[in-house]
N, C-alpha and C. Protein backbone atom coordinates (compact mmCIF):
# COMPACT_ATOMS: atom_id res chain seq x y z
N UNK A 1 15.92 -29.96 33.30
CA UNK A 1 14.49 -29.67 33.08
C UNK A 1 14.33 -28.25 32.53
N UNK A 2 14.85 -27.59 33.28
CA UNK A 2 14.66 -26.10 32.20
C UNK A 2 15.45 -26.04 31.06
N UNK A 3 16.72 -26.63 30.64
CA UNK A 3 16.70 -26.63 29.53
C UNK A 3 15.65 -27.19 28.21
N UNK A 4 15.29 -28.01 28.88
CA UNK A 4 14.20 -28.38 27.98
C UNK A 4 12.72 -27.46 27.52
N UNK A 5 12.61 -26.75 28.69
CA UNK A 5 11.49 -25.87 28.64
C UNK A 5 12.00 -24.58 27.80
N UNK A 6 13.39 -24.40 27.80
CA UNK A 6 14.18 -23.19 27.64
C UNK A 6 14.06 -23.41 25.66
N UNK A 7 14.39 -24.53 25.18
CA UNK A 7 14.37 -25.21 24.15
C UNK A 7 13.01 -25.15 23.66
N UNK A 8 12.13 -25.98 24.17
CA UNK A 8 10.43 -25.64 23.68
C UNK A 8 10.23 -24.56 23.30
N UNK A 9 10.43 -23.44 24.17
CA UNK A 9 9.91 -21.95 24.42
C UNK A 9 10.70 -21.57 22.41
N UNK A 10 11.81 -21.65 22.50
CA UNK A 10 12.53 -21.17 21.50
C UNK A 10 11.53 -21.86 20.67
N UNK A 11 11.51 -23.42 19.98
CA UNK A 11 11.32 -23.94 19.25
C UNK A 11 9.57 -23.81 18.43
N UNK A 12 9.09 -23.05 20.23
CA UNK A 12 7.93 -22.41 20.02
C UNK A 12 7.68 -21.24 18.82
N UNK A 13 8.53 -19.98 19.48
CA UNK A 13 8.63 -18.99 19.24
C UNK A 13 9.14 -19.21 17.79
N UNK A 14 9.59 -19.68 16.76
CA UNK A 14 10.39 -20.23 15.83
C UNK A 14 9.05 -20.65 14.89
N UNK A 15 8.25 -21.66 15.45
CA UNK A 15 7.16 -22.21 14.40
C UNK A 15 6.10 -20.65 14.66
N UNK A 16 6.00 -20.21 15.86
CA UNK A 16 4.98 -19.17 14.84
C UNK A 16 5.18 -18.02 14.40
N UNK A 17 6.97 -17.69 14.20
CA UNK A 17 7.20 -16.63 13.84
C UNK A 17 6.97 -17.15 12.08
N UNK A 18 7.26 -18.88 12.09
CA UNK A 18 7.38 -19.05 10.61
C UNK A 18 5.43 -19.02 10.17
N UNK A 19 4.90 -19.37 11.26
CA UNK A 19 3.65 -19.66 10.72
C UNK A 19 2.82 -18.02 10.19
N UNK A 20 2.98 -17.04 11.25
CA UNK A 20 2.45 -16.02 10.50
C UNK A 20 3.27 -15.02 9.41
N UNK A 21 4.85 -15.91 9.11
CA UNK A 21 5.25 -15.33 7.94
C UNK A 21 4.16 -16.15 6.69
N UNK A 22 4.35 -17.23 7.15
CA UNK A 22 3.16 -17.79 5.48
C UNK A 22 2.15 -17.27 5.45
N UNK A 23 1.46 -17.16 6.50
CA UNK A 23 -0.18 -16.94 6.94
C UNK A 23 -0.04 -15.09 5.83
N UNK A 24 1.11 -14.58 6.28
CA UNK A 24 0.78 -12.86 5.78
C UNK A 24 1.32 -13.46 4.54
N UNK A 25 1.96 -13.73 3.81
CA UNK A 25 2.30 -13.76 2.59
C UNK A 25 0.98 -14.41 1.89
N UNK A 26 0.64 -15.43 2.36
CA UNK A 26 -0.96 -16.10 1.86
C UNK A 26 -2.43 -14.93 1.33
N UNK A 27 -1.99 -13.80 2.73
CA UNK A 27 -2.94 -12.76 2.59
C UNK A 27 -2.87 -12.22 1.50
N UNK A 28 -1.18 -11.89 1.50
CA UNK A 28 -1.12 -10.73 0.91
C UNK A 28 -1.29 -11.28 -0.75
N UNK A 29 -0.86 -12.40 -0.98
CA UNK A 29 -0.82 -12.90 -2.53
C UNK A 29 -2.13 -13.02 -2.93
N UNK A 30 -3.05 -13.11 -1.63
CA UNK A 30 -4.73 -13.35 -1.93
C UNK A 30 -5.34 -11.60 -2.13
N UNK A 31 -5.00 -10.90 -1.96
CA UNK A 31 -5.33 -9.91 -2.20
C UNK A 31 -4.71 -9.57 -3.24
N UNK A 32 -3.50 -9.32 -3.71
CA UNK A 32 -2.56 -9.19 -4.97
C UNK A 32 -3.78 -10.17 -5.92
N UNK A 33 -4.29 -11.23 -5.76
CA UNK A 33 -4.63 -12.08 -7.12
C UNK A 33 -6.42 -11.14 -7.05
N UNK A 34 -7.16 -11.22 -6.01
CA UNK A 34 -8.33 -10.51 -6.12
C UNK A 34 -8.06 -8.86 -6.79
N UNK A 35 -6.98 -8.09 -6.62
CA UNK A 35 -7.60 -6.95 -7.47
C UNK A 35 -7.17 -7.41 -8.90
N UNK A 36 -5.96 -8.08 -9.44
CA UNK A 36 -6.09 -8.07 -10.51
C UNK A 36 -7.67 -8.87 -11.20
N UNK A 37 -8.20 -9.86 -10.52
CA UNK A 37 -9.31 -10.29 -10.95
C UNK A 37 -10.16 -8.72 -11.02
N UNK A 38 -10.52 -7.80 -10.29
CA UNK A 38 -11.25 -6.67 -10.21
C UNK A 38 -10.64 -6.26 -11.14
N UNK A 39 -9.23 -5.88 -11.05
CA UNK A 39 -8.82 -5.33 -12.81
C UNK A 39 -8.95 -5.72 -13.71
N UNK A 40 -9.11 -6.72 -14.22
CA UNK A 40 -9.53 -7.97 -15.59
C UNK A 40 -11.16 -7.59 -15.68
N UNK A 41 -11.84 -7.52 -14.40
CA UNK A 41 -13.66 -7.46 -15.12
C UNK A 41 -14.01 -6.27 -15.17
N UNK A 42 -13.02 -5.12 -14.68
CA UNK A 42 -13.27 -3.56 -15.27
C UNK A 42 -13.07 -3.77 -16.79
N UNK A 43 -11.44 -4.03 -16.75
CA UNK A 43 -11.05 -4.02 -18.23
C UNK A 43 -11.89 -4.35 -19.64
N UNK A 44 -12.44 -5.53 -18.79
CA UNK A 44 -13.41 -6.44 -20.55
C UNK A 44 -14.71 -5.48 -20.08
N UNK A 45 -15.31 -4.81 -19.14
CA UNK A 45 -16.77 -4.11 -19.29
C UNK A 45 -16.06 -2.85 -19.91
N UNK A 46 -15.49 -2.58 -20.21
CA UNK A 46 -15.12 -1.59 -21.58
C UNK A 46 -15.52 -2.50 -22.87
């Protein structure tokens, strides 16, 4: 029985170390694509 809990716990710790690696990369590519959009509608109001 505790191996099994011992196993969960890991298997836990595993999905949300992977989940807030996507979650920050998601951010961060969403911010990377919003300034270049801010850089593109400076650029053409020249």
């Amino acid at each position: 029985m505790v191996t099994i809990i011992r196993e969960l716990k890991v298997a836990t710790e595993n999905h949300m170390n992977n989940f807030v690696v996507d979650y920050s990369e998601k951010i961060e590519s969403g911010i990377h694509d919003t300034f270049n959009r801010i850089g593109d509608r400076s650029n053409t109001a020249d």
